[in-house]
Protein backbone atom coordinates (compact mmCIF):
# COMPACT_ATOMS: atom_id res chain seq x y z
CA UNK A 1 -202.76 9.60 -76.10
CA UNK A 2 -199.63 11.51 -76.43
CA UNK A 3 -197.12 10.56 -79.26
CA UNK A 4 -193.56 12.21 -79.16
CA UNK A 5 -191.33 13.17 -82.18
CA UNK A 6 -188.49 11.08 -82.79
CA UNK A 7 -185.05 12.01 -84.17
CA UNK A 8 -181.99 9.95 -84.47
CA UNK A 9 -178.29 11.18 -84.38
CA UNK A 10 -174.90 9.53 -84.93
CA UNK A 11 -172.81 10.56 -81.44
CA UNK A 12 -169.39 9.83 -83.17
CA UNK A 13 -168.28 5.98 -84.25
CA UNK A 14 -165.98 3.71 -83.94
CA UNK A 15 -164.15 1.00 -86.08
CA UNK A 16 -164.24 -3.00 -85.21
CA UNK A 17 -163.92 -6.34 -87.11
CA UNK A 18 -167.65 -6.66 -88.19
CA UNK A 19 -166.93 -10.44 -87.15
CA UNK A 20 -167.06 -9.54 -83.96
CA UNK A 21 -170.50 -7.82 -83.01
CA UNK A 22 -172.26 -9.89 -86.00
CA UNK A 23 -171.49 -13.79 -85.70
CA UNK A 24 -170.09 -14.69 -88.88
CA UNK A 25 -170.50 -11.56 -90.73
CA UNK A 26 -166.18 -11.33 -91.91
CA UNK A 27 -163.72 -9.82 -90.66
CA UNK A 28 -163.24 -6.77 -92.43
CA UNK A 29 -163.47 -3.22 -90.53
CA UNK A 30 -166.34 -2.12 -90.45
CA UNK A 31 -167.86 1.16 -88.70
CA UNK A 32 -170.68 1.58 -85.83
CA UNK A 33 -172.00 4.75 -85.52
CA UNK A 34 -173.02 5.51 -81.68
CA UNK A 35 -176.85 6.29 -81.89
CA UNK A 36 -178.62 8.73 -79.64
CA UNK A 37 -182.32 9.53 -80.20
CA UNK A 38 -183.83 12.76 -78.95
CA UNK A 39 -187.64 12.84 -78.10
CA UNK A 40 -189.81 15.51 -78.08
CA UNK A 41 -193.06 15.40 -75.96
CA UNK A 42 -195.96 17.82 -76.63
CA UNK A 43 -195.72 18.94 -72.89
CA UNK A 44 -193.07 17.10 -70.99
CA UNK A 45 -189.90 18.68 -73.45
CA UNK A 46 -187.00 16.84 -74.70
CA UNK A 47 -186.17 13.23 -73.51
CA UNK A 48 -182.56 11.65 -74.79
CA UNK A 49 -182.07 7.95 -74.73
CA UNK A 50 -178.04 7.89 -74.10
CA UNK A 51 -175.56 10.69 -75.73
CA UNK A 52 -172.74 9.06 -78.06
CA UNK A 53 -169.14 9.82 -77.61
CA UNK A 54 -167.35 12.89 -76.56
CA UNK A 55 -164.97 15.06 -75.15
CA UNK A 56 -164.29 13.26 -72.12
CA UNK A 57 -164.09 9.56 -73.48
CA UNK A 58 -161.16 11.27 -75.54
CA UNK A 59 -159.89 12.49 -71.96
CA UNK A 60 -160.71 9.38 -70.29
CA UNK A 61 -158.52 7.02 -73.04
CA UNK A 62 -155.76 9.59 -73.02
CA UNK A 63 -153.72 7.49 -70.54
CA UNK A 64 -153.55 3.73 -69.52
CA UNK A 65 -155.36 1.87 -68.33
CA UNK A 66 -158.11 3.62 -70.59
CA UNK A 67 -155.82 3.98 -74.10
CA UNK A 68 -156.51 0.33 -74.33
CA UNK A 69 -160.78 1.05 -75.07
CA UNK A 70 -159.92 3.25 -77.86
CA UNK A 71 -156.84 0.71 -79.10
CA UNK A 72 -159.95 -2.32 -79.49
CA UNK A 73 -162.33 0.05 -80.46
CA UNK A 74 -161.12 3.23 -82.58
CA UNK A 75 -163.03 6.45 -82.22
CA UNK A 76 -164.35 9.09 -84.49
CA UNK A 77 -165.24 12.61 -83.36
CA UNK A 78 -165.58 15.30 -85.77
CA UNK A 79 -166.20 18.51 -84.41
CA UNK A 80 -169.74 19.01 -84.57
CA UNK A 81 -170.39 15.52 -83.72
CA UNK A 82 -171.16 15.39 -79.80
CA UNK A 83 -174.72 15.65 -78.89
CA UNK A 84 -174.35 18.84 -77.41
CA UNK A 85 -173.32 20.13 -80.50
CA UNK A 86 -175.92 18.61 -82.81
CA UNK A 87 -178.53 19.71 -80.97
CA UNK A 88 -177.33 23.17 -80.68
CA UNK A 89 -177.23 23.13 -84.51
CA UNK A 90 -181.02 22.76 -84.70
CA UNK A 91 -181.39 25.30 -82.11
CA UNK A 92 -181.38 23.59 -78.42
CA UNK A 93 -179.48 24.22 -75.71
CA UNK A 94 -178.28 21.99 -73.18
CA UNK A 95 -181.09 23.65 -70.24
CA UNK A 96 -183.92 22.35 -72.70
CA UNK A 97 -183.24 18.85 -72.32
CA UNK A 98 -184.99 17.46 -69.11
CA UNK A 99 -183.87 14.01 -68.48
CA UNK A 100 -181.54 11.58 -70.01
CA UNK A 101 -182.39 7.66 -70.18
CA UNK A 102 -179.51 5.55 -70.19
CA UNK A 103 -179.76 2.68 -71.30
CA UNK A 104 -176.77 1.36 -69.81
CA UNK A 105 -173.43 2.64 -68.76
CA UNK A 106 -170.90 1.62 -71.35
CA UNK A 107 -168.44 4.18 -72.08
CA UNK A 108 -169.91 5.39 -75.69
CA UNK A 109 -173.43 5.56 -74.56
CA UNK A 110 -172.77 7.60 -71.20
CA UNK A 111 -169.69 10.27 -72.90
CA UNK A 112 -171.62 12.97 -73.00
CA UNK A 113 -174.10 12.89 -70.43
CA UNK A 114 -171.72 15.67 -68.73
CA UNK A 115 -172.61 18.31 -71.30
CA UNK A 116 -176.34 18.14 -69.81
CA UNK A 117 -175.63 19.33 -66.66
CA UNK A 118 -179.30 20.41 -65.59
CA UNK A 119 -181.35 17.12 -66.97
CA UNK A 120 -182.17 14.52 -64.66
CA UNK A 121 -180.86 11.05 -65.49
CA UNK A 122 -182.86 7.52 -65.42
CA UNK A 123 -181.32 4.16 -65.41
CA UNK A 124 -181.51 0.95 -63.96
CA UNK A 125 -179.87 0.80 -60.25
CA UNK A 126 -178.84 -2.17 -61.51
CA UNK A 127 -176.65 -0.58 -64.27
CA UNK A 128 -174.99 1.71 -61.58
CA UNK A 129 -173.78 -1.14 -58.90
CA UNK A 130 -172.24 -2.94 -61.75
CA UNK A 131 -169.83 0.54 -62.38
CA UNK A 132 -169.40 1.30 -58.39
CA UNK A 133 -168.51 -1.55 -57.27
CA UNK A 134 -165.80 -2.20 -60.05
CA UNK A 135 -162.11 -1.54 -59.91
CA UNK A 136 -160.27 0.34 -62.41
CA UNK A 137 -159.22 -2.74 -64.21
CA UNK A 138 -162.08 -5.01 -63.64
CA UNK A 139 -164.61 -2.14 -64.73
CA UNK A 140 -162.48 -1.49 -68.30
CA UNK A 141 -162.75 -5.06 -68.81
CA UNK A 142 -166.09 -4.65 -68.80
CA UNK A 143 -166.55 -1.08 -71.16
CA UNK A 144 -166.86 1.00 -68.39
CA UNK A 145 -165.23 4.16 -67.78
CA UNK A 146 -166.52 5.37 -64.18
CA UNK A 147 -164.65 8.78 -64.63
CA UNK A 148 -167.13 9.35 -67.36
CA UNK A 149 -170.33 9.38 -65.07
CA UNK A 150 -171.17 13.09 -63.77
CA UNK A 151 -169.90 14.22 -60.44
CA UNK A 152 -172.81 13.57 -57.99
CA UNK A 153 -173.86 11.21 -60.16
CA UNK A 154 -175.69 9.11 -57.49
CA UNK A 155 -177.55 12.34 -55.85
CA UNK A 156 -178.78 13.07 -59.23
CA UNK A 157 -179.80 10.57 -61.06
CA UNK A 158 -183.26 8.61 -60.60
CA UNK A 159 -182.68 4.96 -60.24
CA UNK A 160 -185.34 2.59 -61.53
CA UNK A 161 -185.73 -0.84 -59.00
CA UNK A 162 -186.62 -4.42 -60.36
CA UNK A 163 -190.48 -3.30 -59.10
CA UNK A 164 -190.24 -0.08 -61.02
CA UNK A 165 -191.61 -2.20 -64.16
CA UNK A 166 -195.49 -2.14 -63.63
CA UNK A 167 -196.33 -0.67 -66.79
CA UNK A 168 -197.62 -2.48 -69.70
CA UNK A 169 -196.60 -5.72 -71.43
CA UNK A 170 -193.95 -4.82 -74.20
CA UNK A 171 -194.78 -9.12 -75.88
CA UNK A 172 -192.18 -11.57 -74.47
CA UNK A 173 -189.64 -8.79 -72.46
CA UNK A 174 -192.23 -8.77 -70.41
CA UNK A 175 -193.67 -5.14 -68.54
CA UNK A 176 -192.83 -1.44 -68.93
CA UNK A 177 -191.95 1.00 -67.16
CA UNK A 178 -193.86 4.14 -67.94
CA UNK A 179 -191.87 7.24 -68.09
CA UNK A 180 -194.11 9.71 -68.24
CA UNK A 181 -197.39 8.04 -67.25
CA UNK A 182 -198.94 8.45 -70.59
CA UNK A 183 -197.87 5.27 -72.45
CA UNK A 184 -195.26 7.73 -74.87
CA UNK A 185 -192.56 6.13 -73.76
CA UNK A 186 -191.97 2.76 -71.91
CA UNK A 187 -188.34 1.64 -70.33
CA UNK A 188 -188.30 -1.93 -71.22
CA UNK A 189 -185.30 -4.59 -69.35
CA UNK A 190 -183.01 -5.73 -72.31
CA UNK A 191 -180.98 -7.86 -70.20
CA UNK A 192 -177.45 -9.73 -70.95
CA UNK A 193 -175.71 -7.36 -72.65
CA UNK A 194 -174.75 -5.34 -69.85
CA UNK A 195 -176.43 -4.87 -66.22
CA UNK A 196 -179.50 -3.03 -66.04
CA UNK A 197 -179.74 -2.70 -69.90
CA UNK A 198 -183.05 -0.83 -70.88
CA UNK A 199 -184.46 -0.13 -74.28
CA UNK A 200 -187.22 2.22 -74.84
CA UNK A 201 -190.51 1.86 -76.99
CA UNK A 202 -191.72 5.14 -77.93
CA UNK A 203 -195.17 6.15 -79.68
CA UNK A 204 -193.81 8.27 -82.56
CA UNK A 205 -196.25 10.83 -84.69
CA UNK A 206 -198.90 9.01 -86.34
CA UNK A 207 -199.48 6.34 -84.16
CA UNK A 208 -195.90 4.63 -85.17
CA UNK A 209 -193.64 2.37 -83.20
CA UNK A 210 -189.94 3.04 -82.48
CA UNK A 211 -187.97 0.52 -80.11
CA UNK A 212 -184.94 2.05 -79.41
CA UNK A 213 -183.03 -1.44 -78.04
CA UNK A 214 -179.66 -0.30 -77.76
CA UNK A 215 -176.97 -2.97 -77.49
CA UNK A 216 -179.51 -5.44 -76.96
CA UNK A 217 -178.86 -6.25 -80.88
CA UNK A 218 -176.01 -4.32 -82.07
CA UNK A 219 -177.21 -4.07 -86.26
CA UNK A 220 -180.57 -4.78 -87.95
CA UNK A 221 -178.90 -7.88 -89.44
CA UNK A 222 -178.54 -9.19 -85.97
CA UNK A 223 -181.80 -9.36 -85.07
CA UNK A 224 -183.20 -10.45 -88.65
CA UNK A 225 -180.89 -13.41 -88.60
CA UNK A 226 -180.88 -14.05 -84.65
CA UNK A 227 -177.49 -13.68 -84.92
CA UNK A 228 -175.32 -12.79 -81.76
CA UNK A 229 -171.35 -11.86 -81.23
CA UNK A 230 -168.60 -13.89 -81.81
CA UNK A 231 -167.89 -15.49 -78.76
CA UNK A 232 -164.99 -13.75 -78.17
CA UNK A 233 -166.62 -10.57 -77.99
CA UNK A 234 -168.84 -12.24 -75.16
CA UNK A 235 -166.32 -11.34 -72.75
CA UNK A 236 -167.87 -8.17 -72.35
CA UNK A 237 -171.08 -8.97 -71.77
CA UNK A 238 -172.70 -8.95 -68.50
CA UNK A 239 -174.72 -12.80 -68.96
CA UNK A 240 -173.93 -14.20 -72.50
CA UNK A 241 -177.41 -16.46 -72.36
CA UNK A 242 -179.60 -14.15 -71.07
CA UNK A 243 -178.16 -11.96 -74.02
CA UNK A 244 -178.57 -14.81 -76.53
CA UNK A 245 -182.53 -15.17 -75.26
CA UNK A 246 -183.31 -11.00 -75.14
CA UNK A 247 -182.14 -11.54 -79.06
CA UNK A 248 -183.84 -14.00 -79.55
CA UNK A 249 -186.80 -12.07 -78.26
CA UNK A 250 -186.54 -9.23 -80.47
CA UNK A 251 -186.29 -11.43 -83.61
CA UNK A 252 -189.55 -12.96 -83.25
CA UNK A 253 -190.74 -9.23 -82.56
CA UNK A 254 -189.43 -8.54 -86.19
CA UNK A 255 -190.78 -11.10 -87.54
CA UNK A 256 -194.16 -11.37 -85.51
CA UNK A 257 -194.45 -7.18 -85.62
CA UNK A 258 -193.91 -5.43 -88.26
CA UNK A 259 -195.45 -1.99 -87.02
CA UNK A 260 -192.47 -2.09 -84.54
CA UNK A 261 -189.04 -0.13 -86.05
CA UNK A 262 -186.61 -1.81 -84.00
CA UNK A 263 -183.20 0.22 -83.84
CA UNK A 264 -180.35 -1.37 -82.43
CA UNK A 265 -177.71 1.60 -81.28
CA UNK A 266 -174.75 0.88 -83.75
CA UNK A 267 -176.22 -0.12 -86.89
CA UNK A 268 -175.28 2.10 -89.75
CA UNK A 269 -178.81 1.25 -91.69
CA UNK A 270 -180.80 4.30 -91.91
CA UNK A 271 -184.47 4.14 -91.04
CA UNK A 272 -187.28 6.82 -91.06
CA UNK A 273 -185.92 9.05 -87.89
CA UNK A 274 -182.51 9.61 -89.13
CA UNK A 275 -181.49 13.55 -89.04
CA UNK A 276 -180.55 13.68 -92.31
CA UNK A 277 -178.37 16.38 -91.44
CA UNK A 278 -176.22 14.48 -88.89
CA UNK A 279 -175.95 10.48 -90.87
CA UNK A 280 -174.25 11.70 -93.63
CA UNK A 281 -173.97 8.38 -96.31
């Protein structure tokens, strides 16, 4: 059974009342890195599960309507930061990474899925109607920046359908699918959040468990205490009680199994697969 190496970057952050994503947590400014995890199979190369922030959300929220994302949200991106340049750091180039998973299509998970021009891209086809069939407006109000999606998007990316997920049981989210056919990685329906929202459960070396659940729970404390968003951040999200129960979910996963490291997408916690070199304290 094939296990895949697991590393974890921070794509950039951004800066939000920590009241906000964490029900009752203050309001004081806190800061949410944007996560992206590169995994390396023994045979089938480098997988990334979404890219972070970069140059073209910067573009993108230059002008209105767009300035208004990085006015709620405030970004961060050093140079160095983008996934195409961490990854160049440790010596890979943008031709060595063969597909992208996203797990949805907000605006700081998708940014720099340009700078991969030659990887094919999964997500849920669910994920892309809710961005093409959106106005400018209506798809902002949402997270979504459409202009951020690659040209040819739709010819190039490989769109999983509701009976995609055959693969096996992840508990109470119910079945997989399984990218590579070898049980290393299964795309798992996080739904609520936003449309189409897939985490992915990856065997890591020595037999470990990493659940990459994106926005699904946005910091470890939020699935520890079954906490959601204030409700004014539910605005956003794409079914507030399916959200609430896909939470709920993953905190009886915490509790009920412990070999599973879950890793929500903007938690600043470190855990085993940080790169030290790019989560700097």
């Amino acid at each position: 059974m094939s296990e895949v190496r697991v590393e974890l970057y921070r794509g950039g952050s951004c800066r939000h009342p920590h009241g906000m994503v964490v029900r009752g947590a203050g309001w004081r400014t806190a800061t949410f890195p944007s996560l992206f995890a590169a995994l390396f199979h023994p045979s089938e190369g480098i997988t990334l599960f979404d890219t972070g922030y970069a140059q073209p959300f910067l573009s993108a929220t230059r002008g209105f309507p767009g300035r208004f994302y990085r006015w709620v949200t405030p970004v961060s991106l050093r140079p160095g930061d983008t996934a195409l340049e961490q990854l160049a750091a440790r010596g890979i180039q943008a031709r060595d990474v063969r597909r992208i998973v996203l797990s949805h299509l907000h605006a700081d998970h998708i940014a720099g899925t340009r700078d991969f021009p030659e990887a094919q891209v999964i997500c849920a086809r669910a994920a892309y109607d809710s961005v093409r069939t959106r106005g400018q407006i209506s798809a902002l109000l949402r997270a979504y920046l459409p202009g951020l999606l690659p040209d040819g998007f739709a010819e190039r990316a490989r769109f999983l359908e509701e009976t995609d997920f055959t693969g096996p049981e992840v508990g109470e989210l119910g079945p997989s699918h399984d990218l590579l056919g070898d049980g290393s990685m299964l795309l798992v329906p996080l739904p609520g959040h936003a449309a189409g929202q897939l985490g992915l459960l990856a065997r890591a070396e020595g037999g470990r468990q990493c659940f990459l659940v994106a926005d699904a729970a946005w910091t470890r404390a939020a699935y520890r205490e079954n906490r959601g968003p204030h409700p004014l951040a539910r605005a956003i999200l794409d079914d507030a009680k399916e959200a609430a129960r896909t939470l709920e979910k993953l905190h009886r996963m915490w509790r009920e199994r412990p070999d599973v490291q879950l890793v929500p997408s903007h938690c600043s916690e470190p855990c085993e697969w940080d790169a030290a070199l790019t989560l700097p304290a």
